[in-house]
C-alpha atoms as a PDB file:
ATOM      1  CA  UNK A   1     -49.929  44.983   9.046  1.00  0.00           C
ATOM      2  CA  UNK A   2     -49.646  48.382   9.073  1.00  0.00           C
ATOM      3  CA  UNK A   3     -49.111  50.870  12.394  1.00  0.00           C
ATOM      4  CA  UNK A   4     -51.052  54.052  13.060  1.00  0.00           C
ATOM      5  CA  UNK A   5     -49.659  57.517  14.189  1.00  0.00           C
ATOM      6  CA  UNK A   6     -51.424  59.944  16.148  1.00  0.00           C
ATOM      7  CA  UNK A   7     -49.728  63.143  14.391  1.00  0.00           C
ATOM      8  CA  UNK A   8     -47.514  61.289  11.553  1.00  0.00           C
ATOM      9  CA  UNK A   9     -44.672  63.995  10.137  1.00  0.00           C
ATOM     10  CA  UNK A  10     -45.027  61.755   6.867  1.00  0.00           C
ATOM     11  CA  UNK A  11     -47.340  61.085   4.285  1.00  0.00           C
ATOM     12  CA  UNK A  12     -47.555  57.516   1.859  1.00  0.00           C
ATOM     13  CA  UNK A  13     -47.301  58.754  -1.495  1.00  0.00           C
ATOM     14  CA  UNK A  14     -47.315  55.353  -3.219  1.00  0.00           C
ATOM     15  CA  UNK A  15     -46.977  51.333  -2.008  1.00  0.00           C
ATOM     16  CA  UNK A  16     -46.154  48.526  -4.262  1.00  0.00           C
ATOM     17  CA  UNK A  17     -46.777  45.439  -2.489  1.00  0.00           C
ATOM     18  CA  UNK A  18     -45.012  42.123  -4.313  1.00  0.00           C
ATOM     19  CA  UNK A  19     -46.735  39.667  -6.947  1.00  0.00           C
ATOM     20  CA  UNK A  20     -45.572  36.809  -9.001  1.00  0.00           C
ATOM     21  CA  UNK A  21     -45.119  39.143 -11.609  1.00  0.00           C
ATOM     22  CA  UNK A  22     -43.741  41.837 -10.174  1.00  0.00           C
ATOM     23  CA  UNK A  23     -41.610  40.409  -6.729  1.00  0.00           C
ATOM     24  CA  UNK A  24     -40.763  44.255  -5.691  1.00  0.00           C
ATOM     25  CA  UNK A  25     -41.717  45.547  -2.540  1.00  0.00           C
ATOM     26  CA  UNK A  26     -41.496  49.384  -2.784  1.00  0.00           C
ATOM     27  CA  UNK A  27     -42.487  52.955  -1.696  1.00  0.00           C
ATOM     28  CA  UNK A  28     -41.989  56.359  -0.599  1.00  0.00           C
ATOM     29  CA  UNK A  29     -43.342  59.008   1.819  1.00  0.00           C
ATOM     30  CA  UNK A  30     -43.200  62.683   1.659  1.00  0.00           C
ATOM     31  CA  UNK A  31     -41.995  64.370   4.965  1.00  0.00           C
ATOM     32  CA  UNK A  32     -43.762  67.174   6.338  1.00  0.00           C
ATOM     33  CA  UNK A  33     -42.208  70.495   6.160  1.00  0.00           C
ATOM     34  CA  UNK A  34     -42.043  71.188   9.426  1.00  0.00           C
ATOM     35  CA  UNK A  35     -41.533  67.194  11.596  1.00  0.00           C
ATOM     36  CA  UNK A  36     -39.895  65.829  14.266  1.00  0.00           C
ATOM     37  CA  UNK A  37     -38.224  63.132  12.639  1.00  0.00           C
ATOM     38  CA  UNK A  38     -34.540  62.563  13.869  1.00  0.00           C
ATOM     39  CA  UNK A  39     -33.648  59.414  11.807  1.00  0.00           C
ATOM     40  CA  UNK A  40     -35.305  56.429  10.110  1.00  0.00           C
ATOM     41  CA  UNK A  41     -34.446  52.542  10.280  1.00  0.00           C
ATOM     42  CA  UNK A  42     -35.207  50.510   7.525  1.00  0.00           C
ATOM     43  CA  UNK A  43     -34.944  46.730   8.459  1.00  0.00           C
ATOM     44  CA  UNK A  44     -35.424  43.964   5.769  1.00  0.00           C
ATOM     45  CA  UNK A  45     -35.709  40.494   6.759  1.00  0.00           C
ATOM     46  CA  UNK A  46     -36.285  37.670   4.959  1.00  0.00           C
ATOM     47  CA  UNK A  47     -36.884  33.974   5.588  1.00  0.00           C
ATOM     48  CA  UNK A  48     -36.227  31.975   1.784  1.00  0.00           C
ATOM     49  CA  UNK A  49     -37.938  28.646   4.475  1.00  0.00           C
ATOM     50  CA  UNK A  50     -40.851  29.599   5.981  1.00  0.00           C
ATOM     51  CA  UNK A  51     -40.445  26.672   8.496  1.00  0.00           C
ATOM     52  CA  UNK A  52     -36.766  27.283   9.596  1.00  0.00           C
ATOM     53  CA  UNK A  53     -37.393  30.388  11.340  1.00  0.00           C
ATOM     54  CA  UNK A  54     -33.580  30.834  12.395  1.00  0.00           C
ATOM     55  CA  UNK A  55     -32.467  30.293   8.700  1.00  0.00           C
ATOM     56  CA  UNK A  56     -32.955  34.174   8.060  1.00  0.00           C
ATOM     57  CA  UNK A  57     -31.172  37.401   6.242  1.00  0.00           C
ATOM     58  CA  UNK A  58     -31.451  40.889   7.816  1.00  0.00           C
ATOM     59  CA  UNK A  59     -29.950  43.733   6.461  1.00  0.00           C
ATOM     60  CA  UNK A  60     -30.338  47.107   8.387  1.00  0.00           C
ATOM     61  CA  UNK A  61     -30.000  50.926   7.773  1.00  0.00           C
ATOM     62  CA  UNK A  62     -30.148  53.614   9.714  1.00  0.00           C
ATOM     63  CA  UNK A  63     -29.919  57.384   8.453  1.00  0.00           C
ATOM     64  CA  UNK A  64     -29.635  60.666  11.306  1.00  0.00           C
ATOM     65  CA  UNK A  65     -31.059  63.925  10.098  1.00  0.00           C
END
């Protein structure tokens, strides 16, 4: 699932999406030199049972420019 920005002040430089061999979700974006960006959250959530949707872990960050 991915979301789409009119005018995005980023760009993806490089994705890593998790496999059995690798289980690392990572990446990184380049801002623009000029954006409008005021601060990024990063939210990671994880469910280890699928079927128990309230048995979860959320850890969340916030930075301000």
């Amino acid at each position: 699932m991915s979301t789409t920005i009119a005018r995005p002040d980023y760009t993806l430089q490089e994705e890593r999406k998790p496999s059995a061999a690798s289980p690392v979700l990572s990446g990184s974006y380049w801002l623009d030199a000029v954006n409008g960006i005021r601060s990024v959250t990063l939210t990671i959530t994880y469910w280890p049972d699928k079927t128990d949707e309230s048995g979860l872990a959320a850890v969340e960050l916030t930075e301000l420019a």
